[in-house]
N, C-alpha and C. Protein backbone atom coordinates (compact mmCIF):
# COMPACT_ATOMS: atom_id res chain seq x y z
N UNK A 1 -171.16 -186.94 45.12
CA UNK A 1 -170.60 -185.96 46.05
C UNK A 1 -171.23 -186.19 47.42
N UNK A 2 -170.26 -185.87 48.45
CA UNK A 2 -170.87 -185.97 49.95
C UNK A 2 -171.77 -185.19 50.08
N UNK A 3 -172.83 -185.01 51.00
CA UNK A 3 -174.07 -184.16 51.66
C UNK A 3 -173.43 -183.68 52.42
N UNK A 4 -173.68 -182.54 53.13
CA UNK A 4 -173.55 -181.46 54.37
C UNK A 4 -173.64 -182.44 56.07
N UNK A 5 -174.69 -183.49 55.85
CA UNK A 5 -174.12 -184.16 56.41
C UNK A 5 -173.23 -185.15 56.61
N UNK A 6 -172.73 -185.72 55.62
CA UNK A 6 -172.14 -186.82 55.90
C UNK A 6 -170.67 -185.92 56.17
N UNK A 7 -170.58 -184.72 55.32
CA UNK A 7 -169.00 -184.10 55.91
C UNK A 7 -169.18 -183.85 57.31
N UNK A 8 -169.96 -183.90 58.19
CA UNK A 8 -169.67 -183.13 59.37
C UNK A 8 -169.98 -184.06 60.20
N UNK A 9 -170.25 -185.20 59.91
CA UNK A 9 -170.10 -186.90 60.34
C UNK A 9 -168.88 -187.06 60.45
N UNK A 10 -168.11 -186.56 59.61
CA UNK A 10 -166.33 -186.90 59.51
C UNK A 10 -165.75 -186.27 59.55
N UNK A 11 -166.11 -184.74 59.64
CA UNK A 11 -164.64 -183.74 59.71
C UNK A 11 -164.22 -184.25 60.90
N UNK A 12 -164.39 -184.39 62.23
CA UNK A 12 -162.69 -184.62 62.97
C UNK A 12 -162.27 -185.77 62.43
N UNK A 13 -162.75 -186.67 61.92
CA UNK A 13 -161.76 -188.01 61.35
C UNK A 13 -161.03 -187.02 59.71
N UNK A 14 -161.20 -186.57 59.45
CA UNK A 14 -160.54 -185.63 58.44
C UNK A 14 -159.09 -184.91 58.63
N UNK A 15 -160.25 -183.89 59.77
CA UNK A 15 -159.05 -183.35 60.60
C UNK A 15 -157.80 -183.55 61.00
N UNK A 16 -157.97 -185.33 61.71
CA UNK A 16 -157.36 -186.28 62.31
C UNK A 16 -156.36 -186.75 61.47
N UNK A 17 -156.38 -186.75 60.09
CA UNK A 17 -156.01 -187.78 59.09
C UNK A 17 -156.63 -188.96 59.26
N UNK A 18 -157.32 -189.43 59.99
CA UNK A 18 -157.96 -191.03 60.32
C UNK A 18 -158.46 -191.35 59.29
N UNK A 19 -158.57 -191.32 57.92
CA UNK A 19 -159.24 -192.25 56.89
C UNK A 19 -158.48 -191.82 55.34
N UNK A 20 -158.55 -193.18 54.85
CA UNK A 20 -157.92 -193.38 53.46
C UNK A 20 -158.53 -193.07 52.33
N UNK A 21 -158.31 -193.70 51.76
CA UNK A 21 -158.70 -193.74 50.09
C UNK A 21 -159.11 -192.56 49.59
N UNK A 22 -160.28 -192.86 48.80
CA UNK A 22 -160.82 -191.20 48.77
C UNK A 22 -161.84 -190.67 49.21
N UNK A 23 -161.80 -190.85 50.21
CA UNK A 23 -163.03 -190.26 51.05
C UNK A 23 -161.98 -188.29 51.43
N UNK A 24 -160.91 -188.39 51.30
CA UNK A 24 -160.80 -187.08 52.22
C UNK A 24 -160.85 -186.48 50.56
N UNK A 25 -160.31 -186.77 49.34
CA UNK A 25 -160.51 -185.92 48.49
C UNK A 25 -162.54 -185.72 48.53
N UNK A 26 -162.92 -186.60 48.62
CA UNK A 26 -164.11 -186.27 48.65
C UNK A 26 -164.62 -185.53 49.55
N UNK A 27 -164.59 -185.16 50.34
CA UNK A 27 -164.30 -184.10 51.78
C UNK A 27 -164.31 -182.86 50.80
N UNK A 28 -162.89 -182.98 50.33
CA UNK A 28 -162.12 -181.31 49.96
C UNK A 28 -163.05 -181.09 48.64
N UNK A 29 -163.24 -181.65 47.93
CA UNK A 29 -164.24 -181.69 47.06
C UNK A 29 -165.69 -181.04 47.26
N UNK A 30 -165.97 -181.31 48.64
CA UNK A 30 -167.14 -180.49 48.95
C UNK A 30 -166.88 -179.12 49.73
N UNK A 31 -165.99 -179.24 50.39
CA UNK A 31 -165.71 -177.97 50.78
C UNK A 31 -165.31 -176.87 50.30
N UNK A 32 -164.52 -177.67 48.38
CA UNK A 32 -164.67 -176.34 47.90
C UNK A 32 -165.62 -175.61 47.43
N UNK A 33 -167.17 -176.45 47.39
CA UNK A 33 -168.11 -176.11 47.19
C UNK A 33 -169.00 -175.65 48.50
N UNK A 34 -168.96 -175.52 49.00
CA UNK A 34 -169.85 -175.67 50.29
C UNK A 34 -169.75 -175.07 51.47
N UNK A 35 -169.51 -173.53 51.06
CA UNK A 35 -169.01 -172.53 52.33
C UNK A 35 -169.20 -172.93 54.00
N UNK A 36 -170.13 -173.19 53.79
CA UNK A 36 -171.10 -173.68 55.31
C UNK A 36 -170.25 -174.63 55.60
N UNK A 37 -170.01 -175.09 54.68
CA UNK A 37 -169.12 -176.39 55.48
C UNK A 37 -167.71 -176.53 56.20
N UNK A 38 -167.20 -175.45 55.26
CA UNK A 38 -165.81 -174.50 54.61
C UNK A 38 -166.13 -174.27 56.25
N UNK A 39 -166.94 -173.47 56.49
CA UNK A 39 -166.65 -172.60 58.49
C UNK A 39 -167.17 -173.70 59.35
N UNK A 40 -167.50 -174.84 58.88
CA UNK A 40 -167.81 -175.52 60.18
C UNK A 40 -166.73 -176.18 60.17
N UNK A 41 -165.89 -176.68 59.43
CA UNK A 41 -164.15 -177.75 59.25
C UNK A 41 -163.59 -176.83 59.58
N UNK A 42 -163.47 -175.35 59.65
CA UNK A 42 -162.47 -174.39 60.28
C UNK A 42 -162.83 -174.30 61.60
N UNK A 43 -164.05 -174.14 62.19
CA UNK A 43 -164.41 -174.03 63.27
C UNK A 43 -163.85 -174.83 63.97
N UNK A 44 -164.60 -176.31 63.58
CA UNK A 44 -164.29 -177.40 64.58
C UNK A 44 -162.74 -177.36 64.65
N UNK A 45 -161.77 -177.12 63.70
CA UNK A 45 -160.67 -177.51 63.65
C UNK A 45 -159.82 -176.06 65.04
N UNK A 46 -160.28 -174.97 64.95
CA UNK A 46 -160.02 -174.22 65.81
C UNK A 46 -160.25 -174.56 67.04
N UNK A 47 -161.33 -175.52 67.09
CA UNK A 47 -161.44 -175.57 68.75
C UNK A 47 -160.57 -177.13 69.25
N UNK A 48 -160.35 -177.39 68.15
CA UNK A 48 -159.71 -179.09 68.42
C UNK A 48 -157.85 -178.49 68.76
N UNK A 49 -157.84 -177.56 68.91
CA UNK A 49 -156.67 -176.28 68.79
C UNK A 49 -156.35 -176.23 70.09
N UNK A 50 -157.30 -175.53 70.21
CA UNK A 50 -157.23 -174.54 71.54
C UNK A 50 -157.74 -175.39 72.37
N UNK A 51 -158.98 -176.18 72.51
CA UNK A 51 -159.20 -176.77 73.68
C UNK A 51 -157.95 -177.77 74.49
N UNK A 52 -157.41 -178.05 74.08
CA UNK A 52 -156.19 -178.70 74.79
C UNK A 52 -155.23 -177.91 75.20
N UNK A 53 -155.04 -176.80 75.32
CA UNK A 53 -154.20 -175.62 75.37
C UNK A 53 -154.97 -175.66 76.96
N UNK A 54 -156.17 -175.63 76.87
CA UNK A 54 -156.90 -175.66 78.24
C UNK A 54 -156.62 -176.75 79.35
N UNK A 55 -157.02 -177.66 78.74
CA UNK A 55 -156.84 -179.03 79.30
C UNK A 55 -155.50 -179.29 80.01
N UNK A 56 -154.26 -179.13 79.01
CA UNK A 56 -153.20 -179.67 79.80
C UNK A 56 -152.66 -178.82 80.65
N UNK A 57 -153.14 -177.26 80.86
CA UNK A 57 -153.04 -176.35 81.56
C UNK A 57 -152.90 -176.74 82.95
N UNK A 58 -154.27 -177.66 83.40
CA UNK A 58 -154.86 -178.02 84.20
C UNK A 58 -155.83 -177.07 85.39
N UNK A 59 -156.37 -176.40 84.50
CA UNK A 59 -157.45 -175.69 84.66
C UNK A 59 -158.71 -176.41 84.90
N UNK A 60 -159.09 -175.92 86.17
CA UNK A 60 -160.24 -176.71 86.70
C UNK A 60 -161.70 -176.31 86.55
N UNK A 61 -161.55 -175.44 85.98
CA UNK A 61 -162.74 -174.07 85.62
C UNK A 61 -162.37 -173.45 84.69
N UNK A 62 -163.27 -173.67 83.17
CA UNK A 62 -163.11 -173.16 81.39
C UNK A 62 -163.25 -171.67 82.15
N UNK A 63 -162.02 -170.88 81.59
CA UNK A 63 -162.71 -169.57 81.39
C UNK A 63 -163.32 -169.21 79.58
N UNK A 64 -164.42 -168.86 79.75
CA UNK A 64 -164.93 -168.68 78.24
C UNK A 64 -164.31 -167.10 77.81
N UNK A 65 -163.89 -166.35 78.35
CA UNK A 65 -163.75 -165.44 77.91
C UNK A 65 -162.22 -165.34 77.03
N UNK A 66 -161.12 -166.23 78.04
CA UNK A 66 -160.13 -166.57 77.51
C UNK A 66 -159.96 -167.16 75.94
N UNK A 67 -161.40 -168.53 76.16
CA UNK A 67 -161.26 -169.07 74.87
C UNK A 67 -161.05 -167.96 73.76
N UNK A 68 -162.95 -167.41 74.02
CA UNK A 68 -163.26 -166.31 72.86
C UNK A 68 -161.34 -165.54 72.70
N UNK A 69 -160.85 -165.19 73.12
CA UNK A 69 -159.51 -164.48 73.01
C UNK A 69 -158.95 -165.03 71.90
N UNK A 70 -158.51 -166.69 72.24
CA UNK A 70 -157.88 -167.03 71.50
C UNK A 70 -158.56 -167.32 70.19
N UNK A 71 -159.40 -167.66 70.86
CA UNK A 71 -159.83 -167.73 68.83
C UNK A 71 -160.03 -166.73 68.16
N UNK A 72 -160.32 -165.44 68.69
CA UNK A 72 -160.20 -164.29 67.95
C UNK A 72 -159.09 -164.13 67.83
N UNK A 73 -158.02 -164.34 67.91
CA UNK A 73 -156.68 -164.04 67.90
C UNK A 73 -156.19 -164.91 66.73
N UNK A 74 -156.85 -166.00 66.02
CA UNK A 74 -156.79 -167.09 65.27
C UNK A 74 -156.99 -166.57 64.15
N UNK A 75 -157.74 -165.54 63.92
CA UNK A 75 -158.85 -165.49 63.04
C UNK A 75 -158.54 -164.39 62.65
């Protein structure tokens, strides 16, 4: 089974779909074990979300308060 780190070495390539075989069942495999991990692959995946929502805006200055919005609004 993967370690806590090696999933969080690869959740955005997860995220991404970027890798084969069985490395992503091995992923989901730990995450169904592994709460901590469970909110950090949701996390990251929330902000891999929203941060481009920002970006192509073309906003020259993050408002953080906005973010917090949306991700509470996610959630």
């Amino acid at each position: 089974m993967l370690s806590c780190k090696d999933v969080a070495y690869l959740a955005s390539d997860y995220l991404d779909k970027n890798m084969g075989g069985t490395l992503p069942w091995k992923i989901r495999l730990h995450l169904v074990a592994c709460k901590c991990c469970r909110s950090f692959v949701k996390h990251l995946q929330i902000t891999k979300e929203v941060v481009p929502q920002f970006v192509d805006n073309g906003l020259s200055e993050t408002d953080a308060e906005a973010i917090l919005k949306k991700i509470k609004a996610r959630d």
